[in-house]
Protein backbone atom coordinates (compact mmCIF):
# COMPACT_ATOMS: atom_id res chain seq x y z
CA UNK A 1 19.40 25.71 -6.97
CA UNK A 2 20.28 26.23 -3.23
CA UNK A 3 22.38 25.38 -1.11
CA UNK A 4 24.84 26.53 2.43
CA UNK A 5 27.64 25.89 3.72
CA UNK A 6 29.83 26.78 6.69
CA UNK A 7 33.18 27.03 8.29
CA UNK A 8 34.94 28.15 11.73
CA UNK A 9 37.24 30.95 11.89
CA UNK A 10 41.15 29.96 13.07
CA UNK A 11 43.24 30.74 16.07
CA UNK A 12 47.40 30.28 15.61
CA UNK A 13 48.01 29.11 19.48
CA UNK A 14 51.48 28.68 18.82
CA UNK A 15 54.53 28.49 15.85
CA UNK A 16 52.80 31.06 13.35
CA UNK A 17 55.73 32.46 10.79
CA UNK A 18 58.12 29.49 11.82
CA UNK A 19 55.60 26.76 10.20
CA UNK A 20 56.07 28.51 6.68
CA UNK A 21 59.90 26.65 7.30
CA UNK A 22 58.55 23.30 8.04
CA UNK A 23 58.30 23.77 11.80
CA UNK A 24 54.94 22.34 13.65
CA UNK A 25 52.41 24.55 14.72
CA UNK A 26 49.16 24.38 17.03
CA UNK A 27 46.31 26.21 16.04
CA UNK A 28 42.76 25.38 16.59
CA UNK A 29 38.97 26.51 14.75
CA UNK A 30 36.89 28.35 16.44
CA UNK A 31 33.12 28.12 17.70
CA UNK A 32 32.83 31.07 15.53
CA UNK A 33 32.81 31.51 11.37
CA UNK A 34 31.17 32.18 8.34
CA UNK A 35 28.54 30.95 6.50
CA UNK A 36 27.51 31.17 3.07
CA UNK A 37 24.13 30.94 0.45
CA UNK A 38 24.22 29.72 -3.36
CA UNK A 39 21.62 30.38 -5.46
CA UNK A 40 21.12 30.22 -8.84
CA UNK A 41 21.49 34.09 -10.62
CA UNK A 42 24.03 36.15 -12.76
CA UNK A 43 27.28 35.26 -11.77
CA UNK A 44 30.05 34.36 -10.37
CA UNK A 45 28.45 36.79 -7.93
CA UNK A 46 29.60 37.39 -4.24
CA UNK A 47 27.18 39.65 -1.90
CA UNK A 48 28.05 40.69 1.52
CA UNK A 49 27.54 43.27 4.05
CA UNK A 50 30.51 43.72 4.58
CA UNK A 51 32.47 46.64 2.43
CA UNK A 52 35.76 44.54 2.70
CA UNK A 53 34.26 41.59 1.02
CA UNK A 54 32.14 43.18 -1.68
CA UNK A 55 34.97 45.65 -2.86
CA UNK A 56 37.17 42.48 -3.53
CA UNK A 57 37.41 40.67 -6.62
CA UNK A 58 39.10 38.16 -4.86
CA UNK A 59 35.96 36.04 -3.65
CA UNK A 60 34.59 35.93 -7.07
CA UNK A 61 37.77 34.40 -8.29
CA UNK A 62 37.55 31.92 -5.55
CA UNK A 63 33.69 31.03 -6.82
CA UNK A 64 35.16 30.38 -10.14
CA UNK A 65 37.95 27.96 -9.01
CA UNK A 66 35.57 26.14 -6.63
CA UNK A 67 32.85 25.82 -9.19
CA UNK A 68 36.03 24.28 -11.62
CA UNK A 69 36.58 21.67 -8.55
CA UNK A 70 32.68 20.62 -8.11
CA UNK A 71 31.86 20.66 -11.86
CA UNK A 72 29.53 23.72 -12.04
CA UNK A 73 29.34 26.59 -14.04
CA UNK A 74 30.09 29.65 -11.77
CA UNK A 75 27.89 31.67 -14.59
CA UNK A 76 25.16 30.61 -12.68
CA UNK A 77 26.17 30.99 -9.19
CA UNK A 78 25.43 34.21 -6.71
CA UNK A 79 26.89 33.47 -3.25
CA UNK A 80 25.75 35.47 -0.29
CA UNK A 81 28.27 35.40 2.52
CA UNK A 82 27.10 36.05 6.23
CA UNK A 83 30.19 36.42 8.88
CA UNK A 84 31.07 36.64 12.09
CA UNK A 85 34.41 36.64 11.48
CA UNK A 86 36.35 40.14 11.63
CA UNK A 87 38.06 40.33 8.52
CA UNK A 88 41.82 41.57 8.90
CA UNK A 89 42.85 40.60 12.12
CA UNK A 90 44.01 36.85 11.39
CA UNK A 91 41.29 34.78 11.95
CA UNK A 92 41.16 33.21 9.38
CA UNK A 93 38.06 34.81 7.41
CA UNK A 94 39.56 33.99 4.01
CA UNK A 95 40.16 30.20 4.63
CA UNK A 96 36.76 29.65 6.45
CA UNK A 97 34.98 31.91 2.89
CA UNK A 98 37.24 29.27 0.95
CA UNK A 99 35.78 26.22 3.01
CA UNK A 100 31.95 27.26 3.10
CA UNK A 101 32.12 28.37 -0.69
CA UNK A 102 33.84 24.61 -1.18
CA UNK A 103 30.89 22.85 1.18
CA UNK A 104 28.24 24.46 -0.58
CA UNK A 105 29.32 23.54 -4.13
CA UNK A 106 29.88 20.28 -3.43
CA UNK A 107 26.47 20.02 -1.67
CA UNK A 108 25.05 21.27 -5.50
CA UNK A 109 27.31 19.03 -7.29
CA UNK A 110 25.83 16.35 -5.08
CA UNK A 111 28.15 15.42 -2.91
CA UNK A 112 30.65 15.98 -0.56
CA UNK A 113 34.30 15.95 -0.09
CA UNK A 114 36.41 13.71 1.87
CA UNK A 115 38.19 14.72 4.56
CA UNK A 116 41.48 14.77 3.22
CA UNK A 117 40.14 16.06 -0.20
CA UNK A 118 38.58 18.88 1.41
CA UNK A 119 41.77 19.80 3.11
CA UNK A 120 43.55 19.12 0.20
CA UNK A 121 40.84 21.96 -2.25
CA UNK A 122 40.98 24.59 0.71
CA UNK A 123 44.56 24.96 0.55
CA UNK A 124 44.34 25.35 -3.20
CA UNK A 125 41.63 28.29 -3.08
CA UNK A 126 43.27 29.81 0.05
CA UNK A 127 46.00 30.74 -2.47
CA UNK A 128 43.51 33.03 -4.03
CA UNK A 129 44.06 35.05 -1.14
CA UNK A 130 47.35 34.25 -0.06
CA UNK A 131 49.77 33.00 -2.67
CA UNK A 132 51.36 30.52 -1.06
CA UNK A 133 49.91 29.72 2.07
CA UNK A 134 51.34 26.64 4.60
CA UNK A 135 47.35 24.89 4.35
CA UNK A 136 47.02 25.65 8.59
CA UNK A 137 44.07 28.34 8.15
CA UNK A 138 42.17 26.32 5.73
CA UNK A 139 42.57 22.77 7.93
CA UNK A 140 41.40 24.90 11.48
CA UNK A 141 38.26 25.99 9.38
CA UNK A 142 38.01 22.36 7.69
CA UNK A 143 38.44 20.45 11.43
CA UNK A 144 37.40 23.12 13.87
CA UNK A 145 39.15 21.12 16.33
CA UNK A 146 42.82 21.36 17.81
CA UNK A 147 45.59 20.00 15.56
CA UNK A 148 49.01 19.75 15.65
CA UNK A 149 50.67 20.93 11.97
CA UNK A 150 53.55 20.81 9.72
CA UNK A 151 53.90 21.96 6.22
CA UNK A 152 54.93 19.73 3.37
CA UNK A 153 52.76 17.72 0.52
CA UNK A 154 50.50 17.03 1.95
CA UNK A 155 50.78 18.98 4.90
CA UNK A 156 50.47 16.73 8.28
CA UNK A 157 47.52 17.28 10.43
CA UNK A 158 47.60 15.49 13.80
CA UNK A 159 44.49 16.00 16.30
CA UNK A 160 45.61 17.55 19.85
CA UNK A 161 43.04 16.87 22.19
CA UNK A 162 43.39 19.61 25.41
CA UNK A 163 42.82 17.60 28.80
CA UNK A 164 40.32 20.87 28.88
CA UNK A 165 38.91 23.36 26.68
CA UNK A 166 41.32 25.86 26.47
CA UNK A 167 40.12 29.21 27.83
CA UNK A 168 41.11 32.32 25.39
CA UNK A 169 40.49 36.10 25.26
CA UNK A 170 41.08 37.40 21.66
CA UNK A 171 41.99 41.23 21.96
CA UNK A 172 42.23 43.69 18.82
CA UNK A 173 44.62 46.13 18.17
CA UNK A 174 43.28 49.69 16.39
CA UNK A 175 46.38 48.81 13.47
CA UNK A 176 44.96 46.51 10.04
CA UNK A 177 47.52 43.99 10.17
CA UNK A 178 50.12 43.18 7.51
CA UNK A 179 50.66 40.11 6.82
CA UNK A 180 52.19 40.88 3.31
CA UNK A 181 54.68 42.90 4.82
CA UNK A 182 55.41 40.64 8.03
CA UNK A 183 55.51 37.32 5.64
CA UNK A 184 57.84 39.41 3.06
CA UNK A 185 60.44 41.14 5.23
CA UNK A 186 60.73 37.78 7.27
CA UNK A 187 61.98 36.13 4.01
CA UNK A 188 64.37 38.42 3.25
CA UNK A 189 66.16 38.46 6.48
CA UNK A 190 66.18 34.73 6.73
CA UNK A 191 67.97 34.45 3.06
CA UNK A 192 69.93 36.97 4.25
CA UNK A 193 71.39 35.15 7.27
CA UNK A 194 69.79 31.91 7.20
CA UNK A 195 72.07 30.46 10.30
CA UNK A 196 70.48 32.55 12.87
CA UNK A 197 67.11 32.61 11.75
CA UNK A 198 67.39 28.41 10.93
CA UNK A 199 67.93 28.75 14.92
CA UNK A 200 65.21 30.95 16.00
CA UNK A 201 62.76 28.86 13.98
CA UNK A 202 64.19 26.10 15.67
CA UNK A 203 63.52 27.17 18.95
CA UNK A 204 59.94 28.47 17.98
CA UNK A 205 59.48 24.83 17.51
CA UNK A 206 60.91 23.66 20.64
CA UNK A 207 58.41 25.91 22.44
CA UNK A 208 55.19 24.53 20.43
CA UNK A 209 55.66 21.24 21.23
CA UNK A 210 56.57 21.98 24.92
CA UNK A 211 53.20 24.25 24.59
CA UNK A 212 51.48 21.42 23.30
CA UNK A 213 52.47 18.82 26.01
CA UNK A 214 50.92 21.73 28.59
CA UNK A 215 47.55 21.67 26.64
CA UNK A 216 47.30 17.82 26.80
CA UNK A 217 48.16 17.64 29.92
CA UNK A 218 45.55 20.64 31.05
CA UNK A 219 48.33 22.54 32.37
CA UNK A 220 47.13 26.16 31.58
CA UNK A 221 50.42 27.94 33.65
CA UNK A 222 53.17 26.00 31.73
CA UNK A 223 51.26 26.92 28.18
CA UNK A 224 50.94 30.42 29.16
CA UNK A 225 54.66 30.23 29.29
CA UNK A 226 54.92 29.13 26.60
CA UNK A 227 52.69 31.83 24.81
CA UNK A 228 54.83 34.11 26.17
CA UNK A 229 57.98 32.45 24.94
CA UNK A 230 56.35 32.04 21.63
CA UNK A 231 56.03 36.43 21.71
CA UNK A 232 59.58 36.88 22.88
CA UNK A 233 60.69 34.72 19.44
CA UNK A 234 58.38 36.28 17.18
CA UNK A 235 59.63 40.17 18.33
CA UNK A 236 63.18 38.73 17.54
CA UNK A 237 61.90 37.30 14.44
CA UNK A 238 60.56 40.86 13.51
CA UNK A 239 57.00 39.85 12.56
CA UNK A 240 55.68 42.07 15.99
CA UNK A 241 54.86 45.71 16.47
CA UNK A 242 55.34 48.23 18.72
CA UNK A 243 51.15 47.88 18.93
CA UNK A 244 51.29 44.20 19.83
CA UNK A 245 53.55 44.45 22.11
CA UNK A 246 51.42 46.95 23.65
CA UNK A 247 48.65 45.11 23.75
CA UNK A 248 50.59 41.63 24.77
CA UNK A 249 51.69 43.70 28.04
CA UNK A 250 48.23 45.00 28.81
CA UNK A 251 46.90 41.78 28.86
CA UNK A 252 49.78 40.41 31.31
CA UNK A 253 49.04 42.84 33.63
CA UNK A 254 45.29 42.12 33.82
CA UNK A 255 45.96 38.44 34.62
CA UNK A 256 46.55 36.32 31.80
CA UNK A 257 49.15 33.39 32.10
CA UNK A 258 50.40 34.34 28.77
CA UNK A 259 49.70 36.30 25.50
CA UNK A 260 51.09 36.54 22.42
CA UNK A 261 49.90 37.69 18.98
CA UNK A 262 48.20 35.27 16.41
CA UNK A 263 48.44 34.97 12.81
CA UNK A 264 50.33 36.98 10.28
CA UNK A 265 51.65 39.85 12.99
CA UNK A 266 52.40 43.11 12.00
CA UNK A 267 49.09 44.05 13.90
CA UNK A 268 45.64 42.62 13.95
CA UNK A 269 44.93 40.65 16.80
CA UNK A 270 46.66 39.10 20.65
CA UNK A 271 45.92 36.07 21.75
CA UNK A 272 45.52 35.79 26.04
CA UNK A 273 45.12 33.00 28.17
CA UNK A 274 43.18 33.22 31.70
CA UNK A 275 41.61 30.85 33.84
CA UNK A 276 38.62 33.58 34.05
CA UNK A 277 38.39 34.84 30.37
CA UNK A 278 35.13 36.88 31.23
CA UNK A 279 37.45 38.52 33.83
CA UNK A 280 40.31 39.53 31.92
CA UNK A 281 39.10 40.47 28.84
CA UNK A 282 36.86 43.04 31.33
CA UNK A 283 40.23 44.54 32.41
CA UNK A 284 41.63 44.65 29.04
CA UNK A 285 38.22 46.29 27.62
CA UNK A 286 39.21 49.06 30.29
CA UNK A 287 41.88 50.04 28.49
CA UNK A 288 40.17 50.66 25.34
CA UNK A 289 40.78 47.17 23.19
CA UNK A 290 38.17 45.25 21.43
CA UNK A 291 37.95 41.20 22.67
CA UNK A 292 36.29 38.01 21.79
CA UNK A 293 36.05 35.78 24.40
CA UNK A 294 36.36 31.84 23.79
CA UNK A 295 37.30 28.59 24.19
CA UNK A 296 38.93 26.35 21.96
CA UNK A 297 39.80 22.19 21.53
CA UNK A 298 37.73 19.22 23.65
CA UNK A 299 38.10 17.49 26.62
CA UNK A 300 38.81 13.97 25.20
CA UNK A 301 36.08 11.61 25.73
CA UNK A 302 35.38 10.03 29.08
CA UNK A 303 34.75 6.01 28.92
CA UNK A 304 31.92 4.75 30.20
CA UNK A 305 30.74 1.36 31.54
């Protein structure tokens, strides 16, 4: 009994919070992710190097409900997880365990899952970890591609295909973030004054697919705009920190057409935008941050003939 499987992290590019209200998003998988082992042992087993993963009974429930999916008995299954995800800062290292775990079954069970069926199970094991997630982290690790998204049952996935790769420096704040606490408060003042934050959600969305228009169309100045138009909403929302916003303003002054933070808030990680990523995420390593350096979504294809 062996068998791996893998899955890309996720980056929020725009619309994060405002998507758990049924406004689109754009988010996109990355080039990096996770990969996992199964072999045959006492189980359902989880082993990692990392502390975060192996304290956590969390992944071992997540073996159990994937084994219920593919038919096997999770008795039997050790999975070894190797990342290269860091886990906390909103990448989306819970939906890309969820997805490898899923592959690798399947691959044992003798098979694999369709698209849409794959989507479909990731969502449903993501809720190990999240409770009631929208189903965007678990499609960027599924797709590893661009996508536009909206909530619902299913949720709708629609490719977004950047007239270039879209050049991105990741930079960490020292602050774990909080999604719990982000995700929670948020409710609470929307029921509390629904009206206004109906409105603000509403213009989150206005700015995604303005954002997205600038990615098709390769316009990197107009979607840093709109990354920082996307930040201004989200401190109104309340879902920011003083941290972020640090961080966010660091990275404007050392060149990037836009940042904002991606994923839960509350901390973890800012997303910047820069024609020379190497370059900027130099300047913002100067000032004592942590970066990844990437790029995310495909040229579309070029005819030929």
């Amino acid at each position: 009994m062996h068998a791996t499987g893998r899955a890309g992290g996720k980056v929020i590019l725009l619309g994060e919070h405002a998507v758990v209200y049924g406004r689109p998003a754009v988010a996109a998988g990355l080039p990096i992710g996770l990969e996992v082992e199964v072999t045959e042992g006492e189980g359902p087993a989880v082993l990692s190097g990392a502390p975060e993963i192996a304290a956590d009974p969390r992944p071992r429930e997540l073996v159990v409900q994937a084994a219920a999916l593919t038919g096997l008995d999770p008795t039997r299954l050790v999975v070894r997880v190797r990342s290269e995800l860091p886990a906390g800062r909103g990448l989306g290292s819970s939906a890309a365990l969820a997805v490898a775990v899923l592959r690798a079954l399947a691959t044992l069970a003798g098979g694999r899952f369709e698209r849409a069926a794959e989507l479909d199970a990731g969502r449903r094991l993501e809720a190990v970890f999240h409770g009631t997630p929208s189903g965007i982290d678990p499609a960027a690790a599924a797709l590893g591609t661009c996508f536009r998204f909206v909530r619902g049952e299913p949720p709708s996935v629609t490719p977004l295909r950047p007239a270039l790769a879209l050049p991105i420096v990741i930079a960490f704040g020292n602050r774990p973030r909080s999604t719990g606490a982000a995700v929670g408060g948020l409710r609470a003042r929307w029921e509390a004054d629904r009206t206004r934050y109906d409105a603000l959600f509403g213009s989150v969305a206005e700015v995604v697919e303005r954002g997205a228009a600038a990615a098709t169309a390769g316009d990197l100045v107009a979607l840093g705009r709109a990354f920082d138009d996307n930040q201004a909403l989200l401190e109104t929302l309340g879902v920011s920190s003083h941290e972020i916003a640090v961080l966010v303003a660091a990275a404007r002054r050392a060149g990037a057409l836009g940042a904002k933070l991606t994923g839960g808030g509350a901390g973890g990680a800012v997303i910047a935008l820069a024609p020379d990523p190497e370059a900027l995420a130099r300047r913002i390593e100067d000032g004592g941050w942590t970066t990844l350096v990437t790029r995310v979504g495909e040229p579309p294809s070029v005819p030929t003939g």
